[in-house]
N, C-alpha and C. Protein backbone atom coordinates (compact mmCIF):
# COMPACT_ATOMS: atom_id res chain seq x y z
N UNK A 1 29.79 189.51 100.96
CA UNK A 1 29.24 190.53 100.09
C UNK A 1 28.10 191.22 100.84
N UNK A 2 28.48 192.50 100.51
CA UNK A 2 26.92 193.25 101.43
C UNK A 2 26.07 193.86 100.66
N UNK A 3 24.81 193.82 100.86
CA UNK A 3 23.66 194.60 99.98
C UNK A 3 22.92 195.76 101.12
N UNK A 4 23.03 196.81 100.36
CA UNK A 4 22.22 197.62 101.47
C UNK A 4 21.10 198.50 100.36
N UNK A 5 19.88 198.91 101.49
CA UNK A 5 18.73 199.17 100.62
C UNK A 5 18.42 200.29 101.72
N UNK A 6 17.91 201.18 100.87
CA UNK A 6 18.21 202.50 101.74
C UNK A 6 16.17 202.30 102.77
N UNK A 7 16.57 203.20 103.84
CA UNK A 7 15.11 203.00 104.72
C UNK A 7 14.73 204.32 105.10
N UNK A 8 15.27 205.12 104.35
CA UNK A 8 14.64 206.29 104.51
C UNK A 8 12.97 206.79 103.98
N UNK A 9 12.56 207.61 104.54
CA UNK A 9 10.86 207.52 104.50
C UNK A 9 10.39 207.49 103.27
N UNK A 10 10.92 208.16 101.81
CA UNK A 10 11.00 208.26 100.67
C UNK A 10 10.56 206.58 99.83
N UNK A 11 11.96 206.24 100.54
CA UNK A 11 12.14 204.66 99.89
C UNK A 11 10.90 203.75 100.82
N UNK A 12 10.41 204.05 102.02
CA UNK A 12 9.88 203.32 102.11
C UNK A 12 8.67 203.32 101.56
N UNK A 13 8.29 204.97 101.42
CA UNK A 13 6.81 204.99 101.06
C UNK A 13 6.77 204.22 99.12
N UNK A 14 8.19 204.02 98.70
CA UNK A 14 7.89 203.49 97.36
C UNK A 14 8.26 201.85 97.64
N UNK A 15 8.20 201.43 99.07
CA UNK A 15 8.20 199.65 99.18
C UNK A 15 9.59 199.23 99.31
N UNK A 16 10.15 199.95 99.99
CA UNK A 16 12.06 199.39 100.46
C UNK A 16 11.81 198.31 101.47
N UNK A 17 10.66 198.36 101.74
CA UNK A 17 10.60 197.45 103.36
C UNK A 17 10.33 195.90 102.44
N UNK A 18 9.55 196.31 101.75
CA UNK A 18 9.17 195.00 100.64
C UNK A 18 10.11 194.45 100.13
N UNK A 19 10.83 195.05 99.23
CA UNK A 19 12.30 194.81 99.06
C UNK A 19 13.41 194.19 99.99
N UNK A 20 13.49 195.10 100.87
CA UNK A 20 14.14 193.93 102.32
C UNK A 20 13.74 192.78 102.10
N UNK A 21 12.58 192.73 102.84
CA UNK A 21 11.73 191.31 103.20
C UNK A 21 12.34 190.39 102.15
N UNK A 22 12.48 190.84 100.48
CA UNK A 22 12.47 189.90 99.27
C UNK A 22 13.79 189.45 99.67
N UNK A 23 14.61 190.39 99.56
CA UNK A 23 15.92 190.00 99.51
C UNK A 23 16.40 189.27 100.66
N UNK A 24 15.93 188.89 101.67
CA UNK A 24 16.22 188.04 103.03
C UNK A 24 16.01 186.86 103.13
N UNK A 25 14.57 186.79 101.70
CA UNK A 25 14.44 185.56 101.45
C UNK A 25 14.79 185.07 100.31
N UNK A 26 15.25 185.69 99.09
CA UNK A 26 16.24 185.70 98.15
C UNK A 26 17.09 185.06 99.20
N UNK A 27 17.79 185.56 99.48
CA UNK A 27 19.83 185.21 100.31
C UNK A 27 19.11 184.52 101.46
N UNK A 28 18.24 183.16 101.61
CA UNK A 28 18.24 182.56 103.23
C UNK A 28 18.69 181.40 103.03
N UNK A 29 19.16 180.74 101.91
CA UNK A 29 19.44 179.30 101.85
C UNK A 29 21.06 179.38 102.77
N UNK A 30 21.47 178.20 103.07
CA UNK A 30 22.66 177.98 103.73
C UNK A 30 24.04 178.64 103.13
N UNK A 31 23.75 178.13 101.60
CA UNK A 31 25.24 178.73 100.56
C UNK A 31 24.94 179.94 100.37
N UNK A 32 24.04 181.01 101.29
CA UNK A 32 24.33 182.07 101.01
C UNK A 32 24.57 183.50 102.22
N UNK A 33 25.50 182.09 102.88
CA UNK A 33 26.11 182.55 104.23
C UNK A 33 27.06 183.92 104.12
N UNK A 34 27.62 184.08 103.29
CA UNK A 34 28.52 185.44 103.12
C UNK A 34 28.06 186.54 102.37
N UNK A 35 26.69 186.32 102.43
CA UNK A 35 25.67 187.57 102.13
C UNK A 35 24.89 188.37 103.14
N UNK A 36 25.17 189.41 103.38
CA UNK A 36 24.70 190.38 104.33
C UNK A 36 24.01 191.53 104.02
N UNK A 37 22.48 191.71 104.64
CA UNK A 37 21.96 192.47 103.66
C UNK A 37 21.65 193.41 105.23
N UNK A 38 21.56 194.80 104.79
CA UNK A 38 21.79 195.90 105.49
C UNK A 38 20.79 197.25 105.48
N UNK A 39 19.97 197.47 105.88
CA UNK A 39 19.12 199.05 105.86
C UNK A 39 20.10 199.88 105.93
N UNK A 40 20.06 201.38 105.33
CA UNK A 40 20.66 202.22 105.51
C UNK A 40 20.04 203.56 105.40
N UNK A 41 20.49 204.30 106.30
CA UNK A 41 19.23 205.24 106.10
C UNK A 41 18.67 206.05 105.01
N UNK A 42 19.78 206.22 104.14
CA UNK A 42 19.66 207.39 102.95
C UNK A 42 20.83 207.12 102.02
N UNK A 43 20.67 207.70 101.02
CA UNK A 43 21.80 207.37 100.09
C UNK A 43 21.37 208.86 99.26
N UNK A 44 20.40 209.93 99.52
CA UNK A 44 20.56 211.07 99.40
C UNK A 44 19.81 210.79 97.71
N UNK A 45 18.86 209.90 97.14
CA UNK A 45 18.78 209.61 95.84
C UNK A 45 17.23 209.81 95.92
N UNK A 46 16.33 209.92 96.83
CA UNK A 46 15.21 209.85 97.38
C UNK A 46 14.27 209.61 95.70
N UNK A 47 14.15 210.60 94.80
CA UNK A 47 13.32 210.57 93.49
C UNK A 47 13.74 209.35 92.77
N UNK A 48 14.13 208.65 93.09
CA UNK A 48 14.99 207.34 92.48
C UNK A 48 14.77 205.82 93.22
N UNK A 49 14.45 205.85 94.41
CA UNK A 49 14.22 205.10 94.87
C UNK A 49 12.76 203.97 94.85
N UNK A 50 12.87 202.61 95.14
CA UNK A 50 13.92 202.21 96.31
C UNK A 50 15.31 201.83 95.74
N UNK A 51 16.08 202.35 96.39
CA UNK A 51 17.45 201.98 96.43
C UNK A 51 18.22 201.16 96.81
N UNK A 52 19.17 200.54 96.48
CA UNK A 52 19.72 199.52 96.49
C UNK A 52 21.22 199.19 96.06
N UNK A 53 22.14 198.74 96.84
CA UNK A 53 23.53 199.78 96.66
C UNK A 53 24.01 198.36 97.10
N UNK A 54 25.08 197.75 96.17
CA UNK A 54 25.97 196.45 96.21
C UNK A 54 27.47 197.20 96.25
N UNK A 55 28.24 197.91 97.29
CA UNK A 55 29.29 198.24 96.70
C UNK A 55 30.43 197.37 96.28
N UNK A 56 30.29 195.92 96.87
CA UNK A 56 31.73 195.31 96.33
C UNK A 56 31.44 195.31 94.39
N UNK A 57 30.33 195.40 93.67
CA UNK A 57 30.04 195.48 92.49
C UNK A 57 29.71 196.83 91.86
N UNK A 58 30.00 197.75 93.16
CA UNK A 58 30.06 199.22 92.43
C UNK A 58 29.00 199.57 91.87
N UNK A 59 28.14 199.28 92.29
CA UNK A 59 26.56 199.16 92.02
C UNK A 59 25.42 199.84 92.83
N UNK A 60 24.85 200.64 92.03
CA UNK A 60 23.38 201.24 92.37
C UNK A 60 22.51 200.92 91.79
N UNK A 61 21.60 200.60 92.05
CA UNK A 61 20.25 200.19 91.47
C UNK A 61 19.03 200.72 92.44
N UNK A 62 18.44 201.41 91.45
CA UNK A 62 17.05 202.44 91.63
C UNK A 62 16.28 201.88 90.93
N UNK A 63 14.88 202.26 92.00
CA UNK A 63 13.60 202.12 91.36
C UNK A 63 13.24 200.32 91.20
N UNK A 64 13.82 199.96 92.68
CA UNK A 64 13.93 198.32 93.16
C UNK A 64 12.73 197.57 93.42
N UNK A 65 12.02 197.05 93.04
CA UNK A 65 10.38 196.57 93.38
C UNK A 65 11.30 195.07 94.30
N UNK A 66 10.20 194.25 95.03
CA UNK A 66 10.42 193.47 95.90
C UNK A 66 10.48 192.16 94.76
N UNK A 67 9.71 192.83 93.69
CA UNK A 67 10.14 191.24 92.44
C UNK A 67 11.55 191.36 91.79
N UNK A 68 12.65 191.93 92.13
CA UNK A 68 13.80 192.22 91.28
C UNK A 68 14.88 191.42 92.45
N UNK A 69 14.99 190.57 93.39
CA UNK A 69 15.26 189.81 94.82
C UNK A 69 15.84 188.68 93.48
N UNK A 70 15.29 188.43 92.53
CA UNK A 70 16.14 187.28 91.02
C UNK A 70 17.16 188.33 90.80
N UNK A 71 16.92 189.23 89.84
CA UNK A 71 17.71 190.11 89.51
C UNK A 71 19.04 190.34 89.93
N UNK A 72 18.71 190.43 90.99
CA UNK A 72 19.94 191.36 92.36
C UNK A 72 21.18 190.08 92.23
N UNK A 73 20.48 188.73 92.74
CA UNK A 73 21.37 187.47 92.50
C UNK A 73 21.81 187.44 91.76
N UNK A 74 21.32 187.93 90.63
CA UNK A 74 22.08 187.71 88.83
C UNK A 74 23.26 188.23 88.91
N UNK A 75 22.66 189.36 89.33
CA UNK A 75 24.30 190.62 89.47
C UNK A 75 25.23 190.40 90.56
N UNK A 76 25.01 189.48 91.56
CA UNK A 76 26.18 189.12 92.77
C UNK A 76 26.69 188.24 91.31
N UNK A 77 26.33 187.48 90.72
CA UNK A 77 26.53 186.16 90.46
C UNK A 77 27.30 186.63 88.67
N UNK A 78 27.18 187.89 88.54
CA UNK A 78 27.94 188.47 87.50
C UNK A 78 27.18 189.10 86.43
N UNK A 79 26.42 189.22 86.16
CA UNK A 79 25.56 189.59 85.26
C UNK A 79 25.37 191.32 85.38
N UNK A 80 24.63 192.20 84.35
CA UNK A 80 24.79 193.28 84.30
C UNK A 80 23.39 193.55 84.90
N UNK A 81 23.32 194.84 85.47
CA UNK A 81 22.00 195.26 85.98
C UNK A 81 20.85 195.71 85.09
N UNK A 82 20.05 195.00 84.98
CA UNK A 82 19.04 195.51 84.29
C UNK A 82 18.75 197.13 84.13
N UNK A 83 19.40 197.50 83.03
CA UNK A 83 19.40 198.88 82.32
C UNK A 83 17.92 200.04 83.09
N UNK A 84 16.95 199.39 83.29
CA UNK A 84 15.99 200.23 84.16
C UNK A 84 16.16 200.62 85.27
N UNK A 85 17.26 199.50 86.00
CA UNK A 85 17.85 199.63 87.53
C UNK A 85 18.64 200.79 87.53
N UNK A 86 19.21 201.01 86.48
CA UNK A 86 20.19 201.86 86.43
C UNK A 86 19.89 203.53 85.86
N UNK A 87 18.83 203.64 85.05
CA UNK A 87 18.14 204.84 84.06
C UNK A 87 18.43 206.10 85.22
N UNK A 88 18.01 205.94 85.96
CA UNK A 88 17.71 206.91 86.96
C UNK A 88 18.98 207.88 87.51
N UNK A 89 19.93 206.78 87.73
CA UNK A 89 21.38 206.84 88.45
C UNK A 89 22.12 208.55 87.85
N UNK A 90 22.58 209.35 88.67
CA UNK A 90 23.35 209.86 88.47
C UNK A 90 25.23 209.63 88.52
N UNK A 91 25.58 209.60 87.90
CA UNK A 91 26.90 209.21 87.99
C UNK A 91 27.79 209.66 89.05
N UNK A 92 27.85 211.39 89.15
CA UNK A 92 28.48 211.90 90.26
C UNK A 92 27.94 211.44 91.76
N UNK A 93 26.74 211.14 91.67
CA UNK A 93 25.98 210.96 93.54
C UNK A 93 26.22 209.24 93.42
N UNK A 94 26.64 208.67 92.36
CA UNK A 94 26.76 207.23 92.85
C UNK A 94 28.32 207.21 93.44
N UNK A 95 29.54 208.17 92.66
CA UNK A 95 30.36 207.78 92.79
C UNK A 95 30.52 208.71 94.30
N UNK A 96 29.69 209.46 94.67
CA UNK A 96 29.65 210.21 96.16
C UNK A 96 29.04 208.90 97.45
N UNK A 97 28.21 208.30 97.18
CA UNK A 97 27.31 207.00 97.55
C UNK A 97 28.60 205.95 97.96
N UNK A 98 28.79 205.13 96.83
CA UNK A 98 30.13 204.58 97.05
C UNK A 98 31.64 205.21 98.19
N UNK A 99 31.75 206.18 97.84
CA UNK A 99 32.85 206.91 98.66
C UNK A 99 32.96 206.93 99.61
N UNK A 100 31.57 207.30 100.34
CA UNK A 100 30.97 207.10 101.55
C UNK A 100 31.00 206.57 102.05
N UNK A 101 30.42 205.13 100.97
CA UNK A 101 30.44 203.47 102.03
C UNK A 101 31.87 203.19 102.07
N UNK A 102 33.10 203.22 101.41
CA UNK A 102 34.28 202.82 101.10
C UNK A 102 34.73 203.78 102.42
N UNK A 103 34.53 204.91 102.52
CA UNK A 103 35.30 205.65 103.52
C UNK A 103 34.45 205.18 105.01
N UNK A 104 33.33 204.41 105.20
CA UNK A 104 33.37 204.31 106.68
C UNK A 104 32.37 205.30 107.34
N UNK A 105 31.97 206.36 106.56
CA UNK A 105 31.45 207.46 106.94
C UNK A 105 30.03 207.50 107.28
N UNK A 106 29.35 206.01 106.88
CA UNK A 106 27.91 206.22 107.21
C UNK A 106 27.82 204.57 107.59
N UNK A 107 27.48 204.29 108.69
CA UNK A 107 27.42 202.99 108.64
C UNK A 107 25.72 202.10 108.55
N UNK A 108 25.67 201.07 108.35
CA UNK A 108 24.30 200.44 108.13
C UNK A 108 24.18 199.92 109.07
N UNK A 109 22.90 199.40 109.44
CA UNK A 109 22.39 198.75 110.38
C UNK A 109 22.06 197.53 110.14
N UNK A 110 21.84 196.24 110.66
CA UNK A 110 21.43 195.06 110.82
C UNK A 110 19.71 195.47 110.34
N UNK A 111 19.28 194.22 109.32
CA UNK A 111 18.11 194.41 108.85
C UNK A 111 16.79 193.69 109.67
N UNK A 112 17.47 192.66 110.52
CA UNK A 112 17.18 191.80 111.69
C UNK A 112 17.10 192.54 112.62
């Protein structure tokens, strides 16, 4: 499963880097070897951010603080995204976001 959190200057100046950091140590135990978490540069959502994009769960989540690293697990683990994660979301630029990642067209980088 991959998590990517966008690192564009936007997201960082609202704490994406913080967010990283959470989520690396969220996902470092051993059983959470098939979790891969990913910077990416943009996801084009900038007023929304930090961003945070699960596509095997078809998932965007905006407006990500470095305390929501519980949260995020909830939702690998099945649970719905906390309705604030989501307020922001436009429907058409998520399903453009997704497309993107599904088509190959923008790739992420190693967060390491």
């Amino acid at each position: 499963m991959e998590i990517y959190v966008c690192n564009n200057i936007d997201c960082k100046n609202r704490g994406s880097e913080r967010v990283l950091r959470a989520l690396e140590e969220e996902f470092s135990r051993p059983e959470d070897h098939e979790i891969q978490i990913y910077k990416y540069l943009c996801f084009s959502a900038c007023n929304s951010g930090p961003n945070v994009i699960i596509p095997d769960k078809r998932c965007w989540l905006s407006a990500v603080s470095e305390d929501d690293a519980g949260a995020i697990r909830a939702v690998l683990d099945g649970a719905a995204p906390p309705d604030r994660m989501l307020e922001k979301n436009e429907p058409g630029l998520q399903a453009m976001i997704l497309g993107l990642i599904d088509a190959g067209l923008l790739t992420p980088e190693e967060s390491q």
